[in-house]
N, C-alpha and C. Protein backbone atom coordinates (compact mmCIF):
# COMPACT_ATOMS: atom_id res chain seq x y z
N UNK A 1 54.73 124.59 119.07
CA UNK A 1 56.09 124.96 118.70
C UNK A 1 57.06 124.51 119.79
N UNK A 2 56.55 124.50 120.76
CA UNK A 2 57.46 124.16 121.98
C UNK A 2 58.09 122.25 121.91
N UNK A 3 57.11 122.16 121.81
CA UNK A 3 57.00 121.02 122.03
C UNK A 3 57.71 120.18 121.07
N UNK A 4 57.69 120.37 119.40
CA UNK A 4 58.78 120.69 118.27
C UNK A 4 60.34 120.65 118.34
N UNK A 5 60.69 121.65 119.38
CA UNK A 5 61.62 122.37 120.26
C UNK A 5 62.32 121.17 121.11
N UNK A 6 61.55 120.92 121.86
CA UNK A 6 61.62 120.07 123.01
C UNK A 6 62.65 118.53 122.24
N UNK A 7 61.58 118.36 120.77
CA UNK A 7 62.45 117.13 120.75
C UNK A 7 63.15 117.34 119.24
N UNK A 8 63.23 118.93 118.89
CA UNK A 8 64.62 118.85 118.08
C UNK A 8 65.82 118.90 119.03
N UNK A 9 65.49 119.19 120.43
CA UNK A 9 66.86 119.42 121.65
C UNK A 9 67.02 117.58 121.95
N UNK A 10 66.31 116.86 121.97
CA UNK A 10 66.54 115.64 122.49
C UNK A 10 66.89 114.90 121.33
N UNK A 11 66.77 115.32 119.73
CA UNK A 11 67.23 114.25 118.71
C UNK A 11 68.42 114.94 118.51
N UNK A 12 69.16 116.59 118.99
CA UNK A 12 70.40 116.55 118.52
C UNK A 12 71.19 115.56 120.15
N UNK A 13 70.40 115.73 121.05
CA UNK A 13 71.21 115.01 122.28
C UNK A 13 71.48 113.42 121.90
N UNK A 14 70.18 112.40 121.16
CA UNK A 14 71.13 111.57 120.34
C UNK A 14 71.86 111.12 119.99
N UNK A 15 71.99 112.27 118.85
CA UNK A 15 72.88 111.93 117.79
C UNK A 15 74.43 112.63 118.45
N UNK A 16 74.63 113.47 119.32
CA UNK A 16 75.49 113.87 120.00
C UNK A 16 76.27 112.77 120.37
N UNK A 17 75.01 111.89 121.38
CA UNK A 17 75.34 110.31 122.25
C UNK A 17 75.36 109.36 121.53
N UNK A 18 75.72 109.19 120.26
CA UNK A 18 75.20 108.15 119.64
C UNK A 18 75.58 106.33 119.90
N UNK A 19 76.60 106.92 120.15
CA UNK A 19 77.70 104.94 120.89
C UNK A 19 76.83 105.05 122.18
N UNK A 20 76.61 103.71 122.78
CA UNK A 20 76.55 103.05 124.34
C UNK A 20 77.67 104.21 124.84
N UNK A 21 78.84 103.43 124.27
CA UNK A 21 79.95 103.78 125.17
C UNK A 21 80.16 105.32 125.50
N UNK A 22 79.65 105.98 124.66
CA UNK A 22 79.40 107.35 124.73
C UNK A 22 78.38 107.89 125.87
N UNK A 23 77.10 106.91 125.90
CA UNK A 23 76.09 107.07 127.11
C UNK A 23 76.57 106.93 128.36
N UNK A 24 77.77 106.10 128.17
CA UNK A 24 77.80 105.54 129.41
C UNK A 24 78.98 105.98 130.15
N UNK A 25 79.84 107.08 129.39
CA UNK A 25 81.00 107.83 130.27
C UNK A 25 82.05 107.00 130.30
N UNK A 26 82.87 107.71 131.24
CA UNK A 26 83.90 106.43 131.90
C UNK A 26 83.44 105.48 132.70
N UNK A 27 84.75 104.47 132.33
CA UNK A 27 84.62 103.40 133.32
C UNK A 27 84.68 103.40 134.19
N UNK A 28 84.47 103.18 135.55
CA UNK A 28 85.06 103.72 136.72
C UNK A 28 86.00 102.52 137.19
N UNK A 29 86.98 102.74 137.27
CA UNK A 29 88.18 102.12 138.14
C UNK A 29 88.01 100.91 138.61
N UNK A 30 86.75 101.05 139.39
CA UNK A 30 86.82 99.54 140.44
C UNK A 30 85.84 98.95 139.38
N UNK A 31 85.83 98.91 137.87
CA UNK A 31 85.39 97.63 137.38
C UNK A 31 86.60 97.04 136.55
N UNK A 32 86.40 95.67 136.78
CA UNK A 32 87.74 94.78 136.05
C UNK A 32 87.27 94.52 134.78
N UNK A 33 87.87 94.16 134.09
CA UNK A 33 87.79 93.68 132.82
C UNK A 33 89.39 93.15 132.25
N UNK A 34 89.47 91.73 132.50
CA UNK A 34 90.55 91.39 132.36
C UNK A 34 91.06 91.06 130.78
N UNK A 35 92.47 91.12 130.67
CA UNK A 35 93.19 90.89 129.36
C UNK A 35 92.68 89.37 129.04
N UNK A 36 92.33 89.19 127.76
CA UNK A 36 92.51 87.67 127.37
C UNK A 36 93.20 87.68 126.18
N UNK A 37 94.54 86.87 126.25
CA UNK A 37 95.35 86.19 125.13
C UNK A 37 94.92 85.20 124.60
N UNK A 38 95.44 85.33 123.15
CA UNK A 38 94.93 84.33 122.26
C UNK A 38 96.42 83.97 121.92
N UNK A 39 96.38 82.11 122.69
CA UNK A 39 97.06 81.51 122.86
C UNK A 39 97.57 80.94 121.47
N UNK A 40 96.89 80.19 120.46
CA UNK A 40 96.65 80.27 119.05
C UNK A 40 97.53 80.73 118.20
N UNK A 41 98.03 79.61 117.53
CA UNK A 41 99.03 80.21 116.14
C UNK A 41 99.03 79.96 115.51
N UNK A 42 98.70 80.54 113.90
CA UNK A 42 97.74 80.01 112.98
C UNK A 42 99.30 79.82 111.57
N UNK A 43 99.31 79.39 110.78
CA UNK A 43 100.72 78.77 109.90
C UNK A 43 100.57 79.97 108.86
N UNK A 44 101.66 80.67 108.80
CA UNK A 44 101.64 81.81 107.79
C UNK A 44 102.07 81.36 106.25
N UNK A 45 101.14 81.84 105.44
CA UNK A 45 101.75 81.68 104.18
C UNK A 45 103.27 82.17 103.84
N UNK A 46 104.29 82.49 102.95
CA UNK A 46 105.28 82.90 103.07
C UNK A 46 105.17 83.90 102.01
N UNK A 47 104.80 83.54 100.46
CA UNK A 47 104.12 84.41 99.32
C UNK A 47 103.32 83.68 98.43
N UNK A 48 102.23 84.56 98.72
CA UNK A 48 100.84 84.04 97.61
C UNK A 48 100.87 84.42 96.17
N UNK A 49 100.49 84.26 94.94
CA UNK A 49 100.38 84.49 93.83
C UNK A 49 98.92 84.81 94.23
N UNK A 50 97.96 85.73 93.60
CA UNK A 50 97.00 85.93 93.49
C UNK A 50 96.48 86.25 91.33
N UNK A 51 96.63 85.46 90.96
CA UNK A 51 96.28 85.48 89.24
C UNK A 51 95.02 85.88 88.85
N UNK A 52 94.97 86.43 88.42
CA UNK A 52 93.23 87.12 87.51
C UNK A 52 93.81 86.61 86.45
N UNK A 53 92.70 86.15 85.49
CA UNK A 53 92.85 86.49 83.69
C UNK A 53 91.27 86.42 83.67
N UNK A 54 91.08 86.84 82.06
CA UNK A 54 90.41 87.52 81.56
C UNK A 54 90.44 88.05 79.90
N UNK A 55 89.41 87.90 79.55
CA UNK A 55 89.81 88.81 77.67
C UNK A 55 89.09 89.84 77.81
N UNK A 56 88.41 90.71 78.95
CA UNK A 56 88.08 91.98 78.56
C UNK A 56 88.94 92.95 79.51
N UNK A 57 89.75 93.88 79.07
CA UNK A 57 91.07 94.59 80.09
C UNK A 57 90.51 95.40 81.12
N UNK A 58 89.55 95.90 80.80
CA UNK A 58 88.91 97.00 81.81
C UNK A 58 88.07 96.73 83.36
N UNK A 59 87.22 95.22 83.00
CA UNK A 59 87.18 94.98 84.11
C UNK A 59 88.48 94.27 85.12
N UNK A 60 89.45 93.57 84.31
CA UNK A 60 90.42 93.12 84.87
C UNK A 60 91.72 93.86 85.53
N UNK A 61 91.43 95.14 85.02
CA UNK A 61 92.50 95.86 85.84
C UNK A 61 91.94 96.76 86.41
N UNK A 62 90.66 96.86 86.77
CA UNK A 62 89.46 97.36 87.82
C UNK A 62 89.82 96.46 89.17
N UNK A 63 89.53 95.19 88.44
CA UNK A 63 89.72 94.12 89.63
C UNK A 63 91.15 94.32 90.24
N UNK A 64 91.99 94.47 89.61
CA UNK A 64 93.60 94.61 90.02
C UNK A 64 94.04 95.28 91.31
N UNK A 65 93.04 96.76 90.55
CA UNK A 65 93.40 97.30 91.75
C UNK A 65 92.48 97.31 93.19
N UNK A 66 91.55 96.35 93.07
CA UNK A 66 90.68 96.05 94.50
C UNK A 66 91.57 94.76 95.47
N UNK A 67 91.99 94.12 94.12
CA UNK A 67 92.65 92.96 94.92
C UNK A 67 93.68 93.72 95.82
N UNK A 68 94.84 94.59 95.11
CA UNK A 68 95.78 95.45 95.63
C UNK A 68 94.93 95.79 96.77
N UNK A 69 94.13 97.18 96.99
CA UNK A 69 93.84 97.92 98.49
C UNK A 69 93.00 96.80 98.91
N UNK A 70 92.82 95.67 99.04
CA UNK A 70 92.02 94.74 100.15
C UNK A 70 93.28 93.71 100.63
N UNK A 71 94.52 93.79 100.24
CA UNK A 71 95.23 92.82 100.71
C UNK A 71 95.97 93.88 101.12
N UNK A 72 96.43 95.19 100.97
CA UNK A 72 96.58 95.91 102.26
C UNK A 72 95.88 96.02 103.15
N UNK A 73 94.66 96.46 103.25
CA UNK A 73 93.49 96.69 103.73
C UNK A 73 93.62 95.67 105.48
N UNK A 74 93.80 94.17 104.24
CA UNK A 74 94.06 93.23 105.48
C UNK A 74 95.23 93.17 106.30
N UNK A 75 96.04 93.97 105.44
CA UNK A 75 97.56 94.11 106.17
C UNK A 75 98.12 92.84 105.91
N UNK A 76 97.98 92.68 104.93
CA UNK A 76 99.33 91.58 103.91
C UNK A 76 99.98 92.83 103.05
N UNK A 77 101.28 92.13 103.57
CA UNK A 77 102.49 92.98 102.46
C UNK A 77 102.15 92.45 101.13
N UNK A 78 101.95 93.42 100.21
CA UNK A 78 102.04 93.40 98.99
C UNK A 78 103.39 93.53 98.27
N UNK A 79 103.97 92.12 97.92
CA UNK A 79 105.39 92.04 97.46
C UNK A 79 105.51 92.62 96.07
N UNK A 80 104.48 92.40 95.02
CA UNK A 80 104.52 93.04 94.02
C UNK A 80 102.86 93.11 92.59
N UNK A 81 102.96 93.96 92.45
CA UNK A 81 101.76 94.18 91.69
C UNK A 81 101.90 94.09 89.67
N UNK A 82 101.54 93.55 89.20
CA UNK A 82 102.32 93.54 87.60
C UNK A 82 101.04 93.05 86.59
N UNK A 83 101.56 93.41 85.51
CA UNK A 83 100.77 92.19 84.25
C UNK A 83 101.30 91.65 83.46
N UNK A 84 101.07 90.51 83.03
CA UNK A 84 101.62 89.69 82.10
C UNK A 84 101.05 89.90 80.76
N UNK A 85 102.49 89.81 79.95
CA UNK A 85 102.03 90.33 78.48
C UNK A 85 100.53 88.77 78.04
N UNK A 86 99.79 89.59 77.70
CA UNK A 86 98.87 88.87 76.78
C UNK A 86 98.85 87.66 75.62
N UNK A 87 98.13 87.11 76.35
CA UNK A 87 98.62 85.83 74.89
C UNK A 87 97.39 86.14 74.07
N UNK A 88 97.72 86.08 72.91
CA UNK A 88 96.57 86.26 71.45
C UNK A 88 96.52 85.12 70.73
N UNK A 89 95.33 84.82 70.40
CA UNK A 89 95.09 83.52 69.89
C UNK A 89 93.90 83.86 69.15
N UNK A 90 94.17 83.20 67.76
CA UNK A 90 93.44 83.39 66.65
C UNK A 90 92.29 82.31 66.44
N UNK A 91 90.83 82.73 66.47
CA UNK A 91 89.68 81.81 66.74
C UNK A 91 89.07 81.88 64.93
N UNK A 92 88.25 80.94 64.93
CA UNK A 92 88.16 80.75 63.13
C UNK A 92 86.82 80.41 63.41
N UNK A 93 85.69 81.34 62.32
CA UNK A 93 84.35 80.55 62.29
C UNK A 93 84.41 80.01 61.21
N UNK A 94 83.52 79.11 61.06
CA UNK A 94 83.06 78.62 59.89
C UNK A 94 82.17 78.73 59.26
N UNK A 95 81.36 79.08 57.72
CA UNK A 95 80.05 79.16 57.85
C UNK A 95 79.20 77.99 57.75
N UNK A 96 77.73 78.06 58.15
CA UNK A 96 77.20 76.53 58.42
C UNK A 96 77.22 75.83 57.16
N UNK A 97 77.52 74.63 57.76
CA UNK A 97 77.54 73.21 56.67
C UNK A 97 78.55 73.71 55.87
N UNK A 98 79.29 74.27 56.09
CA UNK A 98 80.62 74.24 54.85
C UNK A 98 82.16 74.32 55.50
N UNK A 99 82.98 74.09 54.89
CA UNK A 99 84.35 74.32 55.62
C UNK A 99 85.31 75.85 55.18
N UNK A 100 84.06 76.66 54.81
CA UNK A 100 84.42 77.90 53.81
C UNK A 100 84.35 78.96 55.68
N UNK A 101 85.61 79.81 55.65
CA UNK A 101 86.08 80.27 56.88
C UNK A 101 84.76 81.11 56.55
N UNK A 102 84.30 81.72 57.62
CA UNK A 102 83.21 83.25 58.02
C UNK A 102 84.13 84.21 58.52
N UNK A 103 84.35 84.31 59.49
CA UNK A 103 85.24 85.31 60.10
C UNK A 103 86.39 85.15 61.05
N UNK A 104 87.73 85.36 61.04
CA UNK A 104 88.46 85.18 61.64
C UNK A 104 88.86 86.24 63.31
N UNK A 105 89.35 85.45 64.35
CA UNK A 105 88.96 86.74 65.13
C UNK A 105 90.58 86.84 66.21
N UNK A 106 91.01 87.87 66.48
CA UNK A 106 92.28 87.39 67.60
C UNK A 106 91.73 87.72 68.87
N UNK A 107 91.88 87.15 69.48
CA UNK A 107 91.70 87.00 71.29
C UNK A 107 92.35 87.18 72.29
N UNK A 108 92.37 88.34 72.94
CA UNK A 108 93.72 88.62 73.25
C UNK A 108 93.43 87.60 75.20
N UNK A 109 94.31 87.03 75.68
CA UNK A 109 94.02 86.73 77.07
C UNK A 109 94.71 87.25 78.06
N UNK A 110 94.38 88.57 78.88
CA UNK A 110 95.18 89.76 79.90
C UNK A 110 95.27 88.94 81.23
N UNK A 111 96.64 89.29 81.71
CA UNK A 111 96.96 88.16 82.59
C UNK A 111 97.51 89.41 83.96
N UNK A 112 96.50 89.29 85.18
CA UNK A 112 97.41 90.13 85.75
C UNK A 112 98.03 89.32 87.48
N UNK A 113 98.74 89.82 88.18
CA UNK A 113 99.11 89.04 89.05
C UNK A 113 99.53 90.22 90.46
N UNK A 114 98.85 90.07 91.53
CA UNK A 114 99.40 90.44 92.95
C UNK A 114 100.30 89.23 94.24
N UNK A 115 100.87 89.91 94.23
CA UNK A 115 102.17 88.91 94.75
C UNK A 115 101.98 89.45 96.25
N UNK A 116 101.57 89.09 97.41
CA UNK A 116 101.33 88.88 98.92
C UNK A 116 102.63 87.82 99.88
N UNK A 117 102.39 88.81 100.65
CA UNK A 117 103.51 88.05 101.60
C UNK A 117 103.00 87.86 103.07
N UNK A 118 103.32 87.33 104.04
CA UNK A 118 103.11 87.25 105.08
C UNK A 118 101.64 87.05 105.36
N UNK A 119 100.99 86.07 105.03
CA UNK A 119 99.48 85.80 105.29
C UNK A 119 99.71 84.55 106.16
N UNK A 120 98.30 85.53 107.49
CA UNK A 120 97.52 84.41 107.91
C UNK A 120 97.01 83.38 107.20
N UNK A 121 96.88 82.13 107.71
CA UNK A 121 95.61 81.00 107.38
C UNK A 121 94.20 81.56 107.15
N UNK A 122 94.23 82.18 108.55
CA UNK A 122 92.73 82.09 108.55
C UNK A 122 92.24 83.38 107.73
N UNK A 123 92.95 84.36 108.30
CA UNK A 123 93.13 86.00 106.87
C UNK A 123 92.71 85.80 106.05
N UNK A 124 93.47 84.55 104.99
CA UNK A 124 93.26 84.22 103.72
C UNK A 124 92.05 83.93 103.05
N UNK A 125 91.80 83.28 104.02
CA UNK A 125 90.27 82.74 104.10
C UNK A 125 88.90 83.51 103.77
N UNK A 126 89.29 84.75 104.76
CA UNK A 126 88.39 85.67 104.69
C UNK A 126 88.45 86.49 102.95
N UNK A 127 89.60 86.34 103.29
CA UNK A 127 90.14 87.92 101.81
C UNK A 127 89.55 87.21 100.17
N UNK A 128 89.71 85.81 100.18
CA UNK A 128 89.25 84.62 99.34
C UNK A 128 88.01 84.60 99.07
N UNK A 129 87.38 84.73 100.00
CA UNK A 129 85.70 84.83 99.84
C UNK A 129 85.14 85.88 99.34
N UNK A 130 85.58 87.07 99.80
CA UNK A 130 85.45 88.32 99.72
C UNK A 130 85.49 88.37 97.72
N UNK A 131 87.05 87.75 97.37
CA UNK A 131 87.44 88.31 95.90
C UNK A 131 86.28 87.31 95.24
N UNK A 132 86.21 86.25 95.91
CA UNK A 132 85.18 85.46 94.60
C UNK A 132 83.57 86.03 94.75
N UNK A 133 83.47 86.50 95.74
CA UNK A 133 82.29 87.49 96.26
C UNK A 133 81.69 88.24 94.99
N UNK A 134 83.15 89.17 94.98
CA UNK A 134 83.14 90.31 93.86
C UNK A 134 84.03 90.25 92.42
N UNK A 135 84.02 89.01 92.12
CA UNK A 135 84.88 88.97 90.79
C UNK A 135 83.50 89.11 89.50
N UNK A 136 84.44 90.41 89.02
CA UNK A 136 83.56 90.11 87.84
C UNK A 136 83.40 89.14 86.14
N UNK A 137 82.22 89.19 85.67
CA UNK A 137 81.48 88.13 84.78
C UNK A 137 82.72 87.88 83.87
N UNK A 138 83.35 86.79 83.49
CA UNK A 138 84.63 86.44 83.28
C UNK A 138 86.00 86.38 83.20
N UNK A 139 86.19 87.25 84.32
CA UNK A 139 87.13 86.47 85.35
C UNK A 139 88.06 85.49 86.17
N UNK A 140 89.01 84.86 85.57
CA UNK A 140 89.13 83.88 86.64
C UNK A 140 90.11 83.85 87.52
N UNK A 141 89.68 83.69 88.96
CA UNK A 141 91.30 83.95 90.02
C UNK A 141 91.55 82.24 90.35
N UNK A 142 93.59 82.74 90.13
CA UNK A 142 93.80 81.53 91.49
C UNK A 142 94.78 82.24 92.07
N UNK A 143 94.55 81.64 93.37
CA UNK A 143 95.17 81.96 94.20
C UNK A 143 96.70 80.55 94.53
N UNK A 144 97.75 80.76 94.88
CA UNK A 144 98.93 79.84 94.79
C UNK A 144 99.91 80.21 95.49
N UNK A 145 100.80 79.24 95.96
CA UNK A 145 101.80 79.71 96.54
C UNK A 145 102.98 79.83 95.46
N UNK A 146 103.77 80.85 95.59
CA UNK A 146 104.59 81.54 94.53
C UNK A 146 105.71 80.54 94.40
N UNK A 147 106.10 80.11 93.27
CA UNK A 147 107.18 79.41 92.81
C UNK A 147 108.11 80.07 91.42
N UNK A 148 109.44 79.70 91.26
CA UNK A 148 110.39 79.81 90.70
C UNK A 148 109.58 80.16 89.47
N UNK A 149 108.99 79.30 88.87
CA UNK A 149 108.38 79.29 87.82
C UNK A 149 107.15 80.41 87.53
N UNK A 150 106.83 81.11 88.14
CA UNK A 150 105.79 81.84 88.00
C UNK A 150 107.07 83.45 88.02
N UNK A 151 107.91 83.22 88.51
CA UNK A 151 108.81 84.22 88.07
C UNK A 151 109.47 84.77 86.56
N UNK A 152 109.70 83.42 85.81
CA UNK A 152 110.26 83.11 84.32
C UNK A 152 108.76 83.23 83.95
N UNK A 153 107.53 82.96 84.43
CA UNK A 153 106.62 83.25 83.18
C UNK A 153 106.05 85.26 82.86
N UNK A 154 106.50 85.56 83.72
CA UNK A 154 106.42 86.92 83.56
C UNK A 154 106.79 87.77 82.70
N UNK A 155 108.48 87.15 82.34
CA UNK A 155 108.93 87.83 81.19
C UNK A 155 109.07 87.05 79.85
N UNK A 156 109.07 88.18 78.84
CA UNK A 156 108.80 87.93 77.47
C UNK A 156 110.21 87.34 77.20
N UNK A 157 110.36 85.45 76.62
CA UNK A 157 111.85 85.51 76.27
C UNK A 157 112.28 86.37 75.03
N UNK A 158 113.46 86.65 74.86
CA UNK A 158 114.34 87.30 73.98
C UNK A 158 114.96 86.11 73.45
N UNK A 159 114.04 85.73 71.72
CA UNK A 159 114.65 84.67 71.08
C UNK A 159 115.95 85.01 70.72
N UNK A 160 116.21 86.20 69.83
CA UNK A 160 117.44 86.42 69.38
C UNK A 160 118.85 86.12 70.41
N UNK A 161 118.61 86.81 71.29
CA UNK A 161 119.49 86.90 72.50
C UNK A 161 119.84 85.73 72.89
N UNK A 162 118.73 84.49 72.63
CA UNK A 162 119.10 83.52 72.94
C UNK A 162 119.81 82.12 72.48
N UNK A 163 119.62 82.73 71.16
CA UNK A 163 120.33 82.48 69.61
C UNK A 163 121.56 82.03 70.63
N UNK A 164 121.75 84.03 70.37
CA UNK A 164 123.57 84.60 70.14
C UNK A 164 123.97 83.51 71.97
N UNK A 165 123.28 83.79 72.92
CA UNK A 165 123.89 83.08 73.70
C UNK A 165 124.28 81.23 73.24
N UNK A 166 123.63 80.67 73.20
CA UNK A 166 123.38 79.25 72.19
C UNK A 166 125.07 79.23 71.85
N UNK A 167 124.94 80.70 70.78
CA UNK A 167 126.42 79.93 69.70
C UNK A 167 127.28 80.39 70.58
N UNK A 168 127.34 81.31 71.61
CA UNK A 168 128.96 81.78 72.34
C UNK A 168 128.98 80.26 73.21
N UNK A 169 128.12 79.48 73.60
CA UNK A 169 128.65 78.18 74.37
C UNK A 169 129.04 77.15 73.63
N UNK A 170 128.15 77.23 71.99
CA UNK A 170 128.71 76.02 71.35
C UNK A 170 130.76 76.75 70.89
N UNK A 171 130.65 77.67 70.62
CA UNK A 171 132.19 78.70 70.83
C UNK A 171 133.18 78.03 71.68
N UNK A 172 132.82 77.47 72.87
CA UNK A 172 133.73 76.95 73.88
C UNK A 172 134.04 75.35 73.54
N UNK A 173 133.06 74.71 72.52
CA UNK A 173 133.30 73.45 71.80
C UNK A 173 134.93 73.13 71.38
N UNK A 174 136.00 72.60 71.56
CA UNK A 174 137.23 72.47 71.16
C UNK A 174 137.23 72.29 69.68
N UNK A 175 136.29 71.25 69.39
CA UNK A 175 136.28 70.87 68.03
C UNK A 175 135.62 72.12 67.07
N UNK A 176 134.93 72.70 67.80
CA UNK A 176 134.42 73.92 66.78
C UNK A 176 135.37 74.99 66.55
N UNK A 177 136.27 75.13 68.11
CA UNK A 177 136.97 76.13 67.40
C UNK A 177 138.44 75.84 66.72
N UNK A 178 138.78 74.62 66.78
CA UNK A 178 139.80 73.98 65.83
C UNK A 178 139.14 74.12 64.15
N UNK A 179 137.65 73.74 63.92
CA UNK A 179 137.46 73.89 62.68
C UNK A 179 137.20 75.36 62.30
N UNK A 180 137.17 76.56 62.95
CA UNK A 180 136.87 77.72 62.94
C UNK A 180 138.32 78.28 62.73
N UNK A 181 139.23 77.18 63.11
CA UNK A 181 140.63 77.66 63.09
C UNK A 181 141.72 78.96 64.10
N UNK A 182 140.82 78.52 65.32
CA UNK A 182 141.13 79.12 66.14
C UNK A 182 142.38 78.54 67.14
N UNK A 183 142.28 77.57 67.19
CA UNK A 183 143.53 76.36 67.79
C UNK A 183 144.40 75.63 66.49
């Protein structure tokens, strides 16, 4: 029993000590250990697009939110987190040897997007490996630098709206509004 004793007292002393640095106390004073700078400056991204799509929603906005806490995680500002409305597209079987339809099917394709700012080079690198690491079974990421255009594809246009805008400029036409009988 003693003996039992002896080294349940030395496995909680251990786990008590468990770091080196813990074994080993303070430093004492008269040892140096000098600063080293890292001279090194690596070219920052300015803002990344990070794109998932996908046709099944659940793993894709699973993934959404890993991409989100790992690009904090890394300490990239996350400029913005969103999804893009879905495009649906209608797939057609056929049955064999005939041109007689089987079943018709819609497909929806879920589009989501994390918007990053201020990235390292080399950061990127790491965080990149990591997502294709863990992307799941159809899936696909790209990663991009953010342009004008990835802004306008976000939102849904408003045909009507764009009608009525259309005719208030052809409105400013002289000849239209002389025949409208306005001049």
């Amino acid at each position: 029993i003693l003996q039992m004793l002896r080294r349940a007292s030395v496995l909680k002393e251990a786990v008590r000590c468990a770091s080196l640095r813990e074994k080993a106390g303070s430093i004492p004073a008269s040892v140096y250990e000098p600063v080293f700078h890292d001279p090194r400056e690596f070219p920052e991204h300015e803002q990344l697009n990070i794109r998932m799509q996908g046709y099944d929603y659940v793993p894709l906005e699973n993934f959404q939110g890993l991409v989100h806490r790992l690009s904090k995680r890394f300490g990239f500002n996350v400029v913005d987190s969103y999804a893009v409305a879905a495009q649906t597209e209608k797939v057609v079987s056929y049955r064999p040897n005939s041109t007689m339809v089987d079943q018709e099917l819609g497909l929806s394709l879920y589009d989501r997007v994390v918007r990053i700012s201020d990235v390292p080079a080399p950061r990127l690198q790491l965080l990149v490996n990591i997502l294709r690491a863990h992307t799941p079974v159809g899936v696909k990421i790209t990663v991009k630098s953010h342009e004008k255009a990835d802004e306008d594809y976000r939102y849904i246009p408003d045909v009507l709206l764009k009608q009525r805008q259309d005719e208030l400029k052809m409105l400013d036409d002289p000849q239209i509004r002389k025949n409208l009988g306005w001049e």
